[in-house]
N, C-alpha and C. Protein backbone atom coordinates (compact mmCIF):
# COMPACT_ATOMS: atom_id res chain seq x y z
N UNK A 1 36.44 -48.37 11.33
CA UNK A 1 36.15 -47.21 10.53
C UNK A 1 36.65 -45.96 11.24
N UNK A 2 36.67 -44.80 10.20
CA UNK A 2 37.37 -43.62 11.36
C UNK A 2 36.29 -42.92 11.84
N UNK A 3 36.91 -42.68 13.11
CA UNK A 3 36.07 -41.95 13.82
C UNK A 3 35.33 -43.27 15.22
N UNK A 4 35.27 -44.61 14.66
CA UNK A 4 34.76 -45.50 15.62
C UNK A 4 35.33 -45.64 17.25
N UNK A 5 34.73 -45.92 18.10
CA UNK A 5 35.34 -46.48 19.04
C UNK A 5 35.58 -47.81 19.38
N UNK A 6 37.04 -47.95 20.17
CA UNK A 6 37.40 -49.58 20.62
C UNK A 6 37.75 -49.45 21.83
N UNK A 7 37.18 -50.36 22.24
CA UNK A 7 37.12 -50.55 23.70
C UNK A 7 38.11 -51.93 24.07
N UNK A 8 39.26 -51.86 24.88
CA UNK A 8 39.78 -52.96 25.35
C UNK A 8 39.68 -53.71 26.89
N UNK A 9 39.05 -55.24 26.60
CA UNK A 9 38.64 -55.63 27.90
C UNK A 9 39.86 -56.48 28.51
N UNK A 10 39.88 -56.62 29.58
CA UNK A 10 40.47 -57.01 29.98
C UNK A 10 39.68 -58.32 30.97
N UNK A 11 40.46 -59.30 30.48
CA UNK A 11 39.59 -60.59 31.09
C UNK A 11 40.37 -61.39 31.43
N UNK A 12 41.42 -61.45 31.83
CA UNK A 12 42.32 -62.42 32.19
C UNK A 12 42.69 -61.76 33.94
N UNK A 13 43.45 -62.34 35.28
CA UNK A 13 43.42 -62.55 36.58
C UNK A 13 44.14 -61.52 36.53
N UNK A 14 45.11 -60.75 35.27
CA UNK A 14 46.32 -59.83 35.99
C UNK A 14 46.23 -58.35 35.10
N UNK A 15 47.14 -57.55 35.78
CA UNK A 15 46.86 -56.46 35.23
C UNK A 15 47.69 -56.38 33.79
N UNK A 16 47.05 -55.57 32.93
CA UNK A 16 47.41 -55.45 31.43
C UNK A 16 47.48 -53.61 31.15
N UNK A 17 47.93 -53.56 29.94
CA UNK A 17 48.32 -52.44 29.63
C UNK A 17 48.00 -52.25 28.01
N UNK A 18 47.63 -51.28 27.26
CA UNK A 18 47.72 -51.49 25.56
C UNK A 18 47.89 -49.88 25.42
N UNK A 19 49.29 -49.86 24.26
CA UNK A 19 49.71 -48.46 24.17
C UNK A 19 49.97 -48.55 22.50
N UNK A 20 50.30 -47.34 21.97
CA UNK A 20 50.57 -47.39 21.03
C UNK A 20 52.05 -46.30 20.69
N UNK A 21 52.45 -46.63 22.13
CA UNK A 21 54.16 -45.60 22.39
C UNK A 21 54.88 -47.10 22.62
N UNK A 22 56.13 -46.89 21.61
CA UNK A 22 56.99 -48.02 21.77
C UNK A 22 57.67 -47.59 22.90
N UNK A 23 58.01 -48.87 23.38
CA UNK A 23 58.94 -48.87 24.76
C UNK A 23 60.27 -48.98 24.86
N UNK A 24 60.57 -49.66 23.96
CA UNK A 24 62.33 -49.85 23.63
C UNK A 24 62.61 -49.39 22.51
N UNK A 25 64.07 -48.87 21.69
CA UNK A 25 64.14 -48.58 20.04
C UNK A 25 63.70 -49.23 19.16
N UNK A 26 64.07 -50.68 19.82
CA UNK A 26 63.57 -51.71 18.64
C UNK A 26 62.05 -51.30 18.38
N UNK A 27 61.07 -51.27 19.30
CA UNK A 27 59.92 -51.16 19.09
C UNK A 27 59.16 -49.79 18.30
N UNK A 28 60.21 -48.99 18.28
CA UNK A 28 60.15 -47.43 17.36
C UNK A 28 60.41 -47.48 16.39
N UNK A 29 61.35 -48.81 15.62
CA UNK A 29 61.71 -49.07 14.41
C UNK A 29 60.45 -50.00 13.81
N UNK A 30 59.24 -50.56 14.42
CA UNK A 30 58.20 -51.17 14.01
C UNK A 30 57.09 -50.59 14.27
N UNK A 31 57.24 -49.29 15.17
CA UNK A 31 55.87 -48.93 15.38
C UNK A 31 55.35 -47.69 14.17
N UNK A 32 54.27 -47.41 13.98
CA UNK A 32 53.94 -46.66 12.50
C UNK A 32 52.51 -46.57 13.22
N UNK A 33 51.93 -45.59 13.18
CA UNK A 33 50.67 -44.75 13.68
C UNK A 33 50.24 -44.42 11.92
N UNK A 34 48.73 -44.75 11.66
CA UNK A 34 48.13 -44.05 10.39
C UNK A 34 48.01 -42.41 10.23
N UNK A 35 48.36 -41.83 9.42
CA UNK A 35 48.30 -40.27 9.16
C UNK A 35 47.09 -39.87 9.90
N UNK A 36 47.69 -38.53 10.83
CA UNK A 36 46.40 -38.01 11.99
C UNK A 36 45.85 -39.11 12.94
N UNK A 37 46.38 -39.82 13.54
CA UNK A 37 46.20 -40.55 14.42
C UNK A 37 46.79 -40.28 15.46
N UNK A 38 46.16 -40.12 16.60
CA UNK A 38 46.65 -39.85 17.94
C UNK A 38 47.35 -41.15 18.95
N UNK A 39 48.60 -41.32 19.39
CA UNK A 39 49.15 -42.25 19.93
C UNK A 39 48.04 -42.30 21.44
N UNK A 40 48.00 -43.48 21.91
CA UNK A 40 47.68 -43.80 23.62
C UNK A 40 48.38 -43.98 24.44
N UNK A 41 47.77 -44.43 25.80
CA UNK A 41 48.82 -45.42 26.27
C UNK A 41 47.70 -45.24 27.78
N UNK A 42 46.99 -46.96 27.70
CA UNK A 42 46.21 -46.63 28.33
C UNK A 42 46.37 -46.81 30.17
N UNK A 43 47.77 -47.20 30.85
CA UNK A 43 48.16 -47.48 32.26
C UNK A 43 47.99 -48.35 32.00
N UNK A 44 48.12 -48.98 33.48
CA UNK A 44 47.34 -49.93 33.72
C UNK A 44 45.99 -51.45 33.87
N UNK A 45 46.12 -51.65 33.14
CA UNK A 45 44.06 -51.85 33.28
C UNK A 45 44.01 -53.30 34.34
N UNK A 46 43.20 -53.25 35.47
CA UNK A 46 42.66 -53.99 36.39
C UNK A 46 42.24 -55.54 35.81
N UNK A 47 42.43 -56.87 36.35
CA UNK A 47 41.44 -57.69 35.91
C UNK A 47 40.34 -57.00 35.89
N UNK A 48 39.41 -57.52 34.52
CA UNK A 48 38.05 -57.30 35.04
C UNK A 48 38.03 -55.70 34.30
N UNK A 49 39.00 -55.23 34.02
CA UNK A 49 39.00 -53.31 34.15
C UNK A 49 38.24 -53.41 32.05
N UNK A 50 38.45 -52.23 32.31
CA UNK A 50 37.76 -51.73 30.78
C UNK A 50 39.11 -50.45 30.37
N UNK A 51 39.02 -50.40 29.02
CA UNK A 51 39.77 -48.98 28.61
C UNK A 51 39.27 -48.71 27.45
């Protein structure tokens, strides 16, 4: 819903990452953000880490 929060865990031994900025062109030609939505991009995240 808008306005909710999501929280991404991270539970697997290695470090992870979740963004919503494409990284290559190809990935700019599939990426699409909903009207007034703010892009992320959260580093890093630790086994074990939270974002």
């Amino acid at each position: 819903m808008v306005g909710d929060t999501v929280e991404f865990h991270n539970v697997s031994a290695f470090v992870h990452s979740v963004s919503t900025r494409p990284a290559t062109p190809e990935e700019t030609a599939s990426t699409e953000l909903p009207a007034g939505a703010e892009s992320f991009d959260s580093g890093e995240i630790p086994a074990g880490g939270i974002y």
